[in-house]
Structures are given as C-alpha cells and as structure tokens.
C-alpha atoms as a PDB file:
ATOM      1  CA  UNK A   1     116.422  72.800  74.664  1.00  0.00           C
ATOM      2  CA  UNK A   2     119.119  73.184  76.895  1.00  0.00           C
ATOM      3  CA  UNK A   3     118.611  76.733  77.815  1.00  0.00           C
ATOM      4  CA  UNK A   4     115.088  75.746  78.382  1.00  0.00           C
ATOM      5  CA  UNK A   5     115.702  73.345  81.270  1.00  0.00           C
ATOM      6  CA  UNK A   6     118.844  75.188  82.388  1.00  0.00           C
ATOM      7  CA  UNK A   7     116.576  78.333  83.413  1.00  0.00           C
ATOM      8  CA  UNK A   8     113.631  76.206  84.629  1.00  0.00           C
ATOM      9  CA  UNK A   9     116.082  74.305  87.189  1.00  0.00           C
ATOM     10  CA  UNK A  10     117.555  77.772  88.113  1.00  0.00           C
ATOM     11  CA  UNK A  11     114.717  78.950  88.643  1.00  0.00           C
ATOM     12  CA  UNK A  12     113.435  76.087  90.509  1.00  0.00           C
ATOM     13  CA  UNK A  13     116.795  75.907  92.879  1.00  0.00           C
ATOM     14  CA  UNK A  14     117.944  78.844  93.345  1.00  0.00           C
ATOM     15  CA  UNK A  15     115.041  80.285  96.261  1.00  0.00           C
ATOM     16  CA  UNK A  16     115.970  76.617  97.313  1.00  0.00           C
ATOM     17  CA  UNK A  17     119.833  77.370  97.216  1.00  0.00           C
ATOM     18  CA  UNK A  18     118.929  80.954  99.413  1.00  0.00           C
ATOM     19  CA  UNK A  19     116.788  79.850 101.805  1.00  0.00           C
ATOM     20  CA  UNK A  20     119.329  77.665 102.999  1.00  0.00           C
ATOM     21  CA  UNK A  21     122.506  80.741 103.676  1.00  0.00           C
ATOM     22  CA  UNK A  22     122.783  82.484 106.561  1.00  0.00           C
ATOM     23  CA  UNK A  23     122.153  86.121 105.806  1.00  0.00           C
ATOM     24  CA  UNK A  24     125.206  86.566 107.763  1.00  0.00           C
ATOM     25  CA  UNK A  25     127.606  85.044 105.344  1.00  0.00           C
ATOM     26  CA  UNK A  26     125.336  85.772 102.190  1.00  0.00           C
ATOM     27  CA  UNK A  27     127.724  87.736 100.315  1.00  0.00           C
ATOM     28  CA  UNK A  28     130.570  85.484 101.246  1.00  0.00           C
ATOM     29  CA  UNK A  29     128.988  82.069 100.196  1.00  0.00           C
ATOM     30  CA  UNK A  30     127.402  83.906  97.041  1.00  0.00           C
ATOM     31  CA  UNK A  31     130.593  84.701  96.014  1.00  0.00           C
ATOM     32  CA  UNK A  32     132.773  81.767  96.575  1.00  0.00           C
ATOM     33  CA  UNK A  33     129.594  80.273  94.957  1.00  0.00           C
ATOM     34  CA  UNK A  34     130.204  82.167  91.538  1.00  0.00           C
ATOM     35  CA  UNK A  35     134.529  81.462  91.679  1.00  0.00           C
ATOM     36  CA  UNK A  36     133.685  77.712  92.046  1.00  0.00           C
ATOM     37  CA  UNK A  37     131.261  77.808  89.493  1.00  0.00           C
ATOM     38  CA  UNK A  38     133.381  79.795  87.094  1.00  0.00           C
ATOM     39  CA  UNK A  39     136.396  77.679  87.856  1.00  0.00           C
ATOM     40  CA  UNK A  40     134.382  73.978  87.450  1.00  0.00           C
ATOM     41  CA  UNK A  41     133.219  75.513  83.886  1.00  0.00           C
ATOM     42  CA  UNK A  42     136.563  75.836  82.791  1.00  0.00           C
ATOM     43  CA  UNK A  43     137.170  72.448  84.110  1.00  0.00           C
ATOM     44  CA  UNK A  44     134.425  70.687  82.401  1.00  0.00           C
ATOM     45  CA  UNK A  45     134.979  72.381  79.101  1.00  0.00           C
ATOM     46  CA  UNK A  46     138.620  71.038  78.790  1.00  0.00           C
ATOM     47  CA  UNK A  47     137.757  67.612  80.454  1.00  0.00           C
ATOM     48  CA  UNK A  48     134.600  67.856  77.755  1.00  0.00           C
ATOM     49  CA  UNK A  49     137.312  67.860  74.943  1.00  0.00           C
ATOM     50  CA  UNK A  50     139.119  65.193  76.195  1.00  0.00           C
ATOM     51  CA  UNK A  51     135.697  63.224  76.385  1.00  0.00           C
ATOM     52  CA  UNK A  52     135.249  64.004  72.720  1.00  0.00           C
ATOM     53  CA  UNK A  53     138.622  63.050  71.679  1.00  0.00           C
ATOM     54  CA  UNK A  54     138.470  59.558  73.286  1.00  0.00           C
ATOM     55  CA  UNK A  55     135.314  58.977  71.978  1.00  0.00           C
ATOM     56  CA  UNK A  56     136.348  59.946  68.545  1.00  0.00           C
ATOM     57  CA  UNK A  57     134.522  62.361  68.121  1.00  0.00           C
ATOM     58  CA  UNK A  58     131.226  60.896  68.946  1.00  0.00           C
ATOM     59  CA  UNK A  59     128.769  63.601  70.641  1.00  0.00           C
ATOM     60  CA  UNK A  60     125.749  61.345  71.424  1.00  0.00           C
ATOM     61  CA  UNK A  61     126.730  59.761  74.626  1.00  0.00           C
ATOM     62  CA  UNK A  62     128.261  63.415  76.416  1.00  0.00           C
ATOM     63  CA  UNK A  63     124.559  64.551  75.588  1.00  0.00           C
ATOM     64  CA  UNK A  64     122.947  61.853  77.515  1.00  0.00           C
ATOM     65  CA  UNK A  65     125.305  61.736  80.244  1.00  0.00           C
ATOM     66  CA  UNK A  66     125.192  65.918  80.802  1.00  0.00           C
ATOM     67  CA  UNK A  67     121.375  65.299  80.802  1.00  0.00           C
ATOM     68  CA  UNK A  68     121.066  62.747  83.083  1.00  0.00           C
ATOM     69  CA  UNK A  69     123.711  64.482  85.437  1.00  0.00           C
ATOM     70  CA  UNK A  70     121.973  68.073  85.204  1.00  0.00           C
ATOM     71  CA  UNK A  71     118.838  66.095  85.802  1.00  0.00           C
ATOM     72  CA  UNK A  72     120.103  64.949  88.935  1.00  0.00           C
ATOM     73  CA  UNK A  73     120.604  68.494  90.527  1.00  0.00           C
ATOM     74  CA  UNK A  74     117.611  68.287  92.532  1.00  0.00           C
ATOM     75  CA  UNK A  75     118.300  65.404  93.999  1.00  0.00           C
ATOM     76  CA  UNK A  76     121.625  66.516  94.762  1.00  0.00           C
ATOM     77  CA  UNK A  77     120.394  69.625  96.516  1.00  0.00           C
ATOM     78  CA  UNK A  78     117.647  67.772  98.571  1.00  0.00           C
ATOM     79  CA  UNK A  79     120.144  65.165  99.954  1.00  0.00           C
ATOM     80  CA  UNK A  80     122.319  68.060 100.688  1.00  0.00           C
ATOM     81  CA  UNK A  81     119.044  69.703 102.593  1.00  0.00           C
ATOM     82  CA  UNK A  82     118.717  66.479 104.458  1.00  0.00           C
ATOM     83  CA  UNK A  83     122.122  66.940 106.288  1.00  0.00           C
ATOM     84  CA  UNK A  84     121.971  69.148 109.559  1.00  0.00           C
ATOM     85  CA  UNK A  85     122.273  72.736 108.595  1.00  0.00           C
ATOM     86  CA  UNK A  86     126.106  73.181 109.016  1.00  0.00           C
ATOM     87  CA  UNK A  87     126.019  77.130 110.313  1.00  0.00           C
ATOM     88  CA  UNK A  88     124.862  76.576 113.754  1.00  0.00           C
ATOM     89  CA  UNK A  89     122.602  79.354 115.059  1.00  0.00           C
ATOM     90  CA  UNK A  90     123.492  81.948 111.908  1.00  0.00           C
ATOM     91  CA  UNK A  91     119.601  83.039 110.975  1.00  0.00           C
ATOM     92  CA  UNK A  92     118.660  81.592 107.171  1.00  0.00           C
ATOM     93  CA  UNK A  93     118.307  84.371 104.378  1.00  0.00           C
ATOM     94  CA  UNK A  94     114.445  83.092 103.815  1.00  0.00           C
ATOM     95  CA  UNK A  95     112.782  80.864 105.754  1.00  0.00           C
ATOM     96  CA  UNK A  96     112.900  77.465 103.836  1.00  0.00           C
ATOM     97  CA  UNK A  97     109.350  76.561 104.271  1.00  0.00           C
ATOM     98  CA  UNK A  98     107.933  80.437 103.264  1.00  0.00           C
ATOM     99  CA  UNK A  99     105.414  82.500 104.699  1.00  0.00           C
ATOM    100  CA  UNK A 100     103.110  79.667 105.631  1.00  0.00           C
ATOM    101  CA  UNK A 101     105.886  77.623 107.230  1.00  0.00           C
ATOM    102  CA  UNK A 102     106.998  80.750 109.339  1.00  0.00           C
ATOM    103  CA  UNK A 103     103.087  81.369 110.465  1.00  0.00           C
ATOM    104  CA  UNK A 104     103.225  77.172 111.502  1.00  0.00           C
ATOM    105  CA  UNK A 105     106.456  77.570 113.554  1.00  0.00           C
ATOM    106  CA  UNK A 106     105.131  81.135 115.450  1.00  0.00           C
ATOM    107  CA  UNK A 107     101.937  79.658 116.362  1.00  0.00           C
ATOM    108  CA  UNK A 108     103.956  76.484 117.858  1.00  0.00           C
ATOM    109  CA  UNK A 109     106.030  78.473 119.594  1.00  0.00           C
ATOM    110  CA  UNK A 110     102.791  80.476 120.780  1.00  0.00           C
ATOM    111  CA  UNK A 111     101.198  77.086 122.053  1.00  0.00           C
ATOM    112  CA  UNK A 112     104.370  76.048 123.989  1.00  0.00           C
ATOM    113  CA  UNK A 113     104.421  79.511 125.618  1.00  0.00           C
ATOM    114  CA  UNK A 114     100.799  78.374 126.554  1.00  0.00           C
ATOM    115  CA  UNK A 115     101.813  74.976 127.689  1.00  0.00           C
ATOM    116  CA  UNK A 116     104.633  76.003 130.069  1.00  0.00           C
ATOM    117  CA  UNK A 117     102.214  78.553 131.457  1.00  0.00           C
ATOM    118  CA  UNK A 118      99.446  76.226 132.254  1.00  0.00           C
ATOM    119  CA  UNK A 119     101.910  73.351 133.104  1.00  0.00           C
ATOM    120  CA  UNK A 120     103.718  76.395 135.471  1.00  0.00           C
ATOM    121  CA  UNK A 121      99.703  77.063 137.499  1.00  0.00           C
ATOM    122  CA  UNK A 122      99.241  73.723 137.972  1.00  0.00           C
ATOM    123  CA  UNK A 123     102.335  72.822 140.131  1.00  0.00           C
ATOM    124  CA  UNK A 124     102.413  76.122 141.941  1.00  0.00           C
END
C-alpha cells in the first residue's frame, strides 16, 4: 500500500517540485536535494526505532502518524509555492502553469505591447 501512494505522490510532485528550479541551478538543487533526502532517511530510521522502543513495541500509531504526515506533502509543497519564488530573475526549468499557461502569459504580454502602442498614438 505504501509503495502505491509513495509513487502516486511522486509522481504527482515531482513536475511540481521542477517547475519550480531555476534551470540554472538544476543540477545543484537536484543534488543537494538527493544528500538531504538520503541523510533525513537515515535520520528517521534511527529516530523510528526509538519511536518503537518507547512505545513498546507498538507499531499501530507510527503507521498512522507516517500516513497522515506523508499525506500532508502536498500541502506542504503548495504553501511552499505560495511564498515569492526565492531565485530572483533565474528562468524556471518548466513553466509552472504548462503549455497553456505559457500561451496565456505570451498573448498578455502581446496585448500590453498593443496597449502601450495605442496609449503611445494617442498622446503624440
């Protein structure tokens, strides 16, 4: 069951996770993405043991609260999305809203062109 939801959230995320890096410091974040990850596994396993032992020995609970916080990825990732994007100027991998997003924001810029044209004839 685990695996299940483990690939479906990766798989939901991770476009999610790229269209947010700059494709500037892609390989850099990627990579101090897998060394945190790698490290915080290590961490959880022994601080899972220690759960285990002071619960003696009682699995039930650590099940329901990994679910719950797995579950709460998402959330965790949208909030973070919420915050202004901390790179400045650096140009995103993907464009977070996809093709149809990137058609939406040329055709804006398009009718602004338009607008400071038309608003330029008028005053001169």
């Amino acid at each position: 069951m685990f695996a299940a939801v483990n690939t479906v959230t990766t798989a939901a995320l991770l476009p999610l996770m790229y269209s947010y890096i700059p494709k500037d410091k892609f390989g850099q974040l990627s990579g101090s993405n897998r060394i945190v990850t790698s490290v915080l596994q290590i961490v959880a396993v022994v601080a899972l043991g220690w759960m285990i032992t002071f619960s003696n020995n009682e699995y039930r609970g650590l099940f329901i609260f990994g679910g719950i916080a797995y579950m709460l990825t998402p959330l965790f990732m949208w909030l973070m999305l919420k915050q202004p994007y901390p790179y400045g100027d650096l140009k995103t991998s993907m464009d977070p809203d996809g093709q149809l997003g990137a058609k939406r924001k040329r055709r804006a810029a398009r009718e602004a062109e338009c607008l400071v044209a038309n608003v330029a004839d008028l005053e001169g």
